[in-house]
N, C-alpha and C. Protein backbone atom coordinates (compact mmCIF):
# COMPACT_ATOMS: atom_id res chain seq x y z
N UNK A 1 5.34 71.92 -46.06
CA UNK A 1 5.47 70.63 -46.72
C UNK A 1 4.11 69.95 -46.74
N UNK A 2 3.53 69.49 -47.95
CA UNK A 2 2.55 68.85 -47.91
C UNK A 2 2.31 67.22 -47.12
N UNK A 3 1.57 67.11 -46.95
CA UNK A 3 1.64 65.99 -46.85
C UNK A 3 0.65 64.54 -47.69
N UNK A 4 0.91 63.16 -47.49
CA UNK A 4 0.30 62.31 -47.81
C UNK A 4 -0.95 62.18 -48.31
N UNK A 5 -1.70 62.79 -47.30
CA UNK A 5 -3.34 62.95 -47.15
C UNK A 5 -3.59 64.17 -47.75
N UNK A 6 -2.71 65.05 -47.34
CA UNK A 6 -2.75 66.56 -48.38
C UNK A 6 -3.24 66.10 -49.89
N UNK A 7 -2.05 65.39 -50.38
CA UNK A 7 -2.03 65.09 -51.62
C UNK A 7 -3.39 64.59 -51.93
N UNK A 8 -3.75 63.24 -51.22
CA UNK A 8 -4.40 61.94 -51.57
C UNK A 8 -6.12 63.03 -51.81
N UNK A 9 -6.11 64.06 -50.66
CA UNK A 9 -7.09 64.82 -50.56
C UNK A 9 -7.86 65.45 -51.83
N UNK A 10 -6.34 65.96 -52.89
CA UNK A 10 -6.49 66.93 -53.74
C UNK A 10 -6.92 65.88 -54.46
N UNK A 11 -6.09 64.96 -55.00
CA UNK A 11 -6.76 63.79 -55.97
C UNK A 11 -7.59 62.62 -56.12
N UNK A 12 -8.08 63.04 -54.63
CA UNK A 12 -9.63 62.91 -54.71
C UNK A 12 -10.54 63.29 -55.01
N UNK A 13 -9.96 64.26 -55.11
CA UNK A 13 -11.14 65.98 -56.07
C UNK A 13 -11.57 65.34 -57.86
N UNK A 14 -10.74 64.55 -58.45
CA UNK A 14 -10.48 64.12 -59.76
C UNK A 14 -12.01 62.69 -59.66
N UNK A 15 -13.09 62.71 -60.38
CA UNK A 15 -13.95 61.73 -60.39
C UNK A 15 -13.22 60.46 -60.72
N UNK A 16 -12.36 60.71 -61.76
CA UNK A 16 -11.71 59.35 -62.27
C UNK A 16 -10.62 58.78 -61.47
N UNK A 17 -10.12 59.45 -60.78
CA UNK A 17 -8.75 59.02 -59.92
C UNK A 17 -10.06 58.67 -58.26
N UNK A 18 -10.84 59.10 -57.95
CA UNK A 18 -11.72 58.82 -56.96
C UNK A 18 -12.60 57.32 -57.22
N UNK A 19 -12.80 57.28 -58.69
CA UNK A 19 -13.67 55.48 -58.88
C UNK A 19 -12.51 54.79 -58.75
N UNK A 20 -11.06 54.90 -59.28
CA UNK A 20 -9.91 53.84 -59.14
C UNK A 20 -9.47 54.14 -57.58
N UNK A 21 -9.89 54.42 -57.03
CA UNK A 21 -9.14 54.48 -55.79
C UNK A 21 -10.09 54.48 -55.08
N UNK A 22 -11.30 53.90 -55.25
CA UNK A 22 -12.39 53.27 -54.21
C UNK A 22 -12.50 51.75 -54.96
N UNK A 23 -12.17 51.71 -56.22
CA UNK A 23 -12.42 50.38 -56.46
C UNK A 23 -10.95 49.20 -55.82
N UNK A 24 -10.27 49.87 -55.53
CA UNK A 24 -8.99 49.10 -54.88
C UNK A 24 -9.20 48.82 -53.73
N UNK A 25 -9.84 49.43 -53.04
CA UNK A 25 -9.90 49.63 -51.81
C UNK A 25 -10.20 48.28 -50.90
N UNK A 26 -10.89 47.27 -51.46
CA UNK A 26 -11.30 46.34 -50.71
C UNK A 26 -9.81 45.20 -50.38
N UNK A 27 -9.06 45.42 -51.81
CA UNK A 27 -7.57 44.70 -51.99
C UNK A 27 -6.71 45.43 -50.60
N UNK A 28 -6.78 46.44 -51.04
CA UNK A 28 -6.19 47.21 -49.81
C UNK A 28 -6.65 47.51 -48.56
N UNK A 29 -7.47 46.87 -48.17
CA UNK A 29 -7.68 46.66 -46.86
C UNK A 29 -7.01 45.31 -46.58
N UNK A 30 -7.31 44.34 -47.28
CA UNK A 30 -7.15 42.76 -46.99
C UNK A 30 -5.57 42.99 -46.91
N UNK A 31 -4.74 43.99 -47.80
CA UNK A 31 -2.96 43.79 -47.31
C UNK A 31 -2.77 44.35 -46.10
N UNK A 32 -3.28 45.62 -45.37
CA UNK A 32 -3.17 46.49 -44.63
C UNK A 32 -3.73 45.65 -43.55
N UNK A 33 -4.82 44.27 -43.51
CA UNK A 33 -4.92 43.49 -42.40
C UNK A 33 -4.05 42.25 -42.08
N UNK A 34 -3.33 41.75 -43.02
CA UNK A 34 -2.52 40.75 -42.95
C UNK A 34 -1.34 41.57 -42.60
N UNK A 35 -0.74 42.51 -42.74
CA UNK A 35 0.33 43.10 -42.63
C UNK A 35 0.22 43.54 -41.13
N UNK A 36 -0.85 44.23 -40.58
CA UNK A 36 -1.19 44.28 -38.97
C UNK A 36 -1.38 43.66 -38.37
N UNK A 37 -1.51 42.38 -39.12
CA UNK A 37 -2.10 41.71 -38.04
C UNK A 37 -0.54 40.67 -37.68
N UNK A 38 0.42 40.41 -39.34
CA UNK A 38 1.43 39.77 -38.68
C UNK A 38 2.89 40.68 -37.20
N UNK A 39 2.45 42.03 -37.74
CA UNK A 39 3.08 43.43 -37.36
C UNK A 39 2.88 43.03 -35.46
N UNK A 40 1.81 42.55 -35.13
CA UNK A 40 1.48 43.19 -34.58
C UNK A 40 1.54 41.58 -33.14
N UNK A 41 1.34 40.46 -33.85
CA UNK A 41 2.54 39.41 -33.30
C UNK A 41 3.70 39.40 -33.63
N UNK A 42 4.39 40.21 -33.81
CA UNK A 42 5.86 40.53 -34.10
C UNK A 42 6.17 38.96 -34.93
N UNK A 43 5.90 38.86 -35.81
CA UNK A 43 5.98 38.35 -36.40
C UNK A 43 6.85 38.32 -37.84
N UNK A 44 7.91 38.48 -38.55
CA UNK A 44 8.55 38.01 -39.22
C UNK A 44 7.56 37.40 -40.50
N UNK A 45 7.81 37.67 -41.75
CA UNK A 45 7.17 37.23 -43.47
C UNK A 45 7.80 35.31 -42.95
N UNK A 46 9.16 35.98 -42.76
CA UNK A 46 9.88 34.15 -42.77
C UNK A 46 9.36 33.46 -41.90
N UNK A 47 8.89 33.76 -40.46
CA UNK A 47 8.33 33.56 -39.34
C UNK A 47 7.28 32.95 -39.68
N UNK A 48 6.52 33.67 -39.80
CA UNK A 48 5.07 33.19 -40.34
C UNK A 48 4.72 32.15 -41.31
N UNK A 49 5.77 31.75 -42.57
CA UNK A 49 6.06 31.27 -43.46
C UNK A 49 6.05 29.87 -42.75
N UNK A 50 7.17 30.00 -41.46
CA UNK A 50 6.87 28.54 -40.67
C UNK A 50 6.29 27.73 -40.51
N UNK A 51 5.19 28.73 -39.41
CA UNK A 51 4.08 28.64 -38.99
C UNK A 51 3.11 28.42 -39.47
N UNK A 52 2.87 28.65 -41.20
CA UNK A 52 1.63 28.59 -41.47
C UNK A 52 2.00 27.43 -43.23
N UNK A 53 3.49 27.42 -43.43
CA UNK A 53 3.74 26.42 -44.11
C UNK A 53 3.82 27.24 -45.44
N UNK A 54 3.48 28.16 -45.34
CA UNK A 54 3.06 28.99 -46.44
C UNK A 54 4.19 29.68 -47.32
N UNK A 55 4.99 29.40 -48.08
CA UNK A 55 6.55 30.17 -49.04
C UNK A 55 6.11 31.57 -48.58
N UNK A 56 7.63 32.23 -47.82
CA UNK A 56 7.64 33.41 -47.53
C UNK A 56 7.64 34.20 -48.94
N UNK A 57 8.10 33.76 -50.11
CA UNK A 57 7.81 34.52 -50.95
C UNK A 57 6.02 34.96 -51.61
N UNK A 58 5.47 33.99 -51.12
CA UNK A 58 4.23 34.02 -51.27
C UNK A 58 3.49 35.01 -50.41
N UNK A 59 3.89 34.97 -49.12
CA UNK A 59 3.09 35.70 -48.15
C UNK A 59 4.00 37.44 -48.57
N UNK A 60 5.46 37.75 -49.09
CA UNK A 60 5.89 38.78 -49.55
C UNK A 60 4.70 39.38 -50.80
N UNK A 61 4.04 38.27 -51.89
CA UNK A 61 3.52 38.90 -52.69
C UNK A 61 2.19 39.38 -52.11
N UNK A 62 1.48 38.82 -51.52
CA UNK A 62 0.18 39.42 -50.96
C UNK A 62 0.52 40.60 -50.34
N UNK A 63 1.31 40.55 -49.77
CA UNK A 63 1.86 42.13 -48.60
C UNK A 63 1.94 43.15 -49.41
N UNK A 64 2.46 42.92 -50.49
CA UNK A 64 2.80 44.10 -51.86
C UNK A 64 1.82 44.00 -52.77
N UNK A 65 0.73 43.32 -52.80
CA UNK A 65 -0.39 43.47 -53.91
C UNK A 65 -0.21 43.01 -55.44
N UNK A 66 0.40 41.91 -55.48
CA UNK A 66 1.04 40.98 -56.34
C UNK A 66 0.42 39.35 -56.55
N UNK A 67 -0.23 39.28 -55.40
CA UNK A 67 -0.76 37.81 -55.39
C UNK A 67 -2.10 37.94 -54.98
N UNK A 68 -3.41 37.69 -55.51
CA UNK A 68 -4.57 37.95 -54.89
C UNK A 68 -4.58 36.42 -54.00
N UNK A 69 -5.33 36.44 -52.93
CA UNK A 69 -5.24 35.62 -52.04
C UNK A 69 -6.88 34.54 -52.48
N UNK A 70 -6.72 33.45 -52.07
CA UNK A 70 -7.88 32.62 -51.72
C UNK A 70 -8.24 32.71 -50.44
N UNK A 71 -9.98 32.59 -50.10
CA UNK A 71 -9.97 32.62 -48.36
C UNK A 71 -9.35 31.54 -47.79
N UNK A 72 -9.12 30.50 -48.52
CA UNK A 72 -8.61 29.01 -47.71
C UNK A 72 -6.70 29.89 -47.52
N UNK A 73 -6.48 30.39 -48.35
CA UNK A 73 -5.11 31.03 -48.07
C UNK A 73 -5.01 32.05 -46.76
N UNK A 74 -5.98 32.84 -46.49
CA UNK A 74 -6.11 33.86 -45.18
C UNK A 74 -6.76 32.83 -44.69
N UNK A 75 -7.91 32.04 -44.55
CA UNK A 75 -7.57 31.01 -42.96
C UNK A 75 -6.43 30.59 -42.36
N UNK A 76 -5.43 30.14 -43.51
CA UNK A 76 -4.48 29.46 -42.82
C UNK A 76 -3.66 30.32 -43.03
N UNK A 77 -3.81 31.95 -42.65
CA UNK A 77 -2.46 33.35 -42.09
C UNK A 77 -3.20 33.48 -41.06
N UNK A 78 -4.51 33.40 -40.98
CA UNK A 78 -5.37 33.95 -39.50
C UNK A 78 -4.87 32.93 -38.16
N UNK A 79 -4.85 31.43 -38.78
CA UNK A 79 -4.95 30.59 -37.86
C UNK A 79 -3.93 30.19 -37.58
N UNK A 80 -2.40 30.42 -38.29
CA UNK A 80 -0.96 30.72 -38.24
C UNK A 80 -0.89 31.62 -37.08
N UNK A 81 -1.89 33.03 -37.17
CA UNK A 81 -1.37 33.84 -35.78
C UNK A 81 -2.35 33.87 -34.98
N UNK A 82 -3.02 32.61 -34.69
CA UNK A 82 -4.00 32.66 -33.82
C UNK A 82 -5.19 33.50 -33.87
N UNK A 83 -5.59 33.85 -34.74
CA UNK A 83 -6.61 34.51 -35.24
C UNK A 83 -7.64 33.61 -36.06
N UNK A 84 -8.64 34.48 -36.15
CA UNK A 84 -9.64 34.10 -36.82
C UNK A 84 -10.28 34.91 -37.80
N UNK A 85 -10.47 34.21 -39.25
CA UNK A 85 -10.94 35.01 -40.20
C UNK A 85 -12.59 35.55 -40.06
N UNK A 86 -12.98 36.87 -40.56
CA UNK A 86 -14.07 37.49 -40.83
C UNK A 86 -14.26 38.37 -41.94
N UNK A 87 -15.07 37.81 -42.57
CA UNK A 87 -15.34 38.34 -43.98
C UNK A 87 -16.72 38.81 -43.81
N UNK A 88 -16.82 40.53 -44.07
CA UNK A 88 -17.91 41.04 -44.28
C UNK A 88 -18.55 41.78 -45.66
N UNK A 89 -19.96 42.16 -45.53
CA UNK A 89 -20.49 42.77 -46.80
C UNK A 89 -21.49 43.96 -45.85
N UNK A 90 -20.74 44.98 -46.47
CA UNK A 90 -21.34 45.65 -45.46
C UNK A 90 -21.70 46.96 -46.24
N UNK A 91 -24.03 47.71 -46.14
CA UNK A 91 -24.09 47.84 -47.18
C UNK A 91 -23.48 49.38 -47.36
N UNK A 92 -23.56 49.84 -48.97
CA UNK A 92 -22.89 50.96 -49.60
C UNK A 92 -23.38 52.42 -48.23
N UNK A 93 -24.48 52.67 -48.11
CA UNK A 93 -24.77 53.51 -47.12
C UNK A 93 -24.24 53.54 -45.99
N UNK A 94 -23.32 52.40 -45.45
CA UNK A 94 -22.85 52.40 -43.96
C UNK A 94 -21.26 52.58 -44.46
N UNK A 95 -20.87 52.54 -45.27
CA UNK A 95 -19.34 52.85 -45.43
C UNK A 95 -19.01 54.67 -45.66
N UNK A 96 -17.95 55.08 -44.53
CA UNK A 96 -17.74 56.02 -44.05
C UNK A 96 -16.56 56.22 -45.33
């Protein structure tokens, strides 16, 4: 059975499926950190919604890549779970 990365591996081989799937990449980190980071205070979409005032349907669309976020919007998910935001630029040669 193949797997995930199997796949993702092969169609990475494709130049054109490799520029769209590095150009996403920065979106998809920013869901994959809000999503760990609420994951990970066991935290609840509705939960958080509380806490940070923020329409759980709102914080549902960022999770699914539906709503692009403002940073004033991730301050106040960071500072909802006691966190703190960090935004980097970090250059093309150091990304693995």
């Amino acid at each position: 059975m193949r797997t995930f990365d199997d796949m993702l591996n092969e169609q990475l081989k494709d130049i054109n499926f490799k520029k769209e799937y590095e150009d996403i990449q920065p979106e998809m980190d920013v869901i994959r950190a809000i999503v760990d980071a609420r994951t990970a205070k066991n935290l609840t979409q509705k939960e958080l919604s509380k806490i940070t005032g923020i329409n759980q349907a709102d914080i549902s669309k960022l999770e699914n890549g539906t709503r692009n976020p403002t940073v004033s919007l991730l301050k106040r998910l960071a500072e909802g779970m006691g966190m703190e935001l960090r935004i980097q630029f970090i250059p093309k040669n150091n990304i693995i």
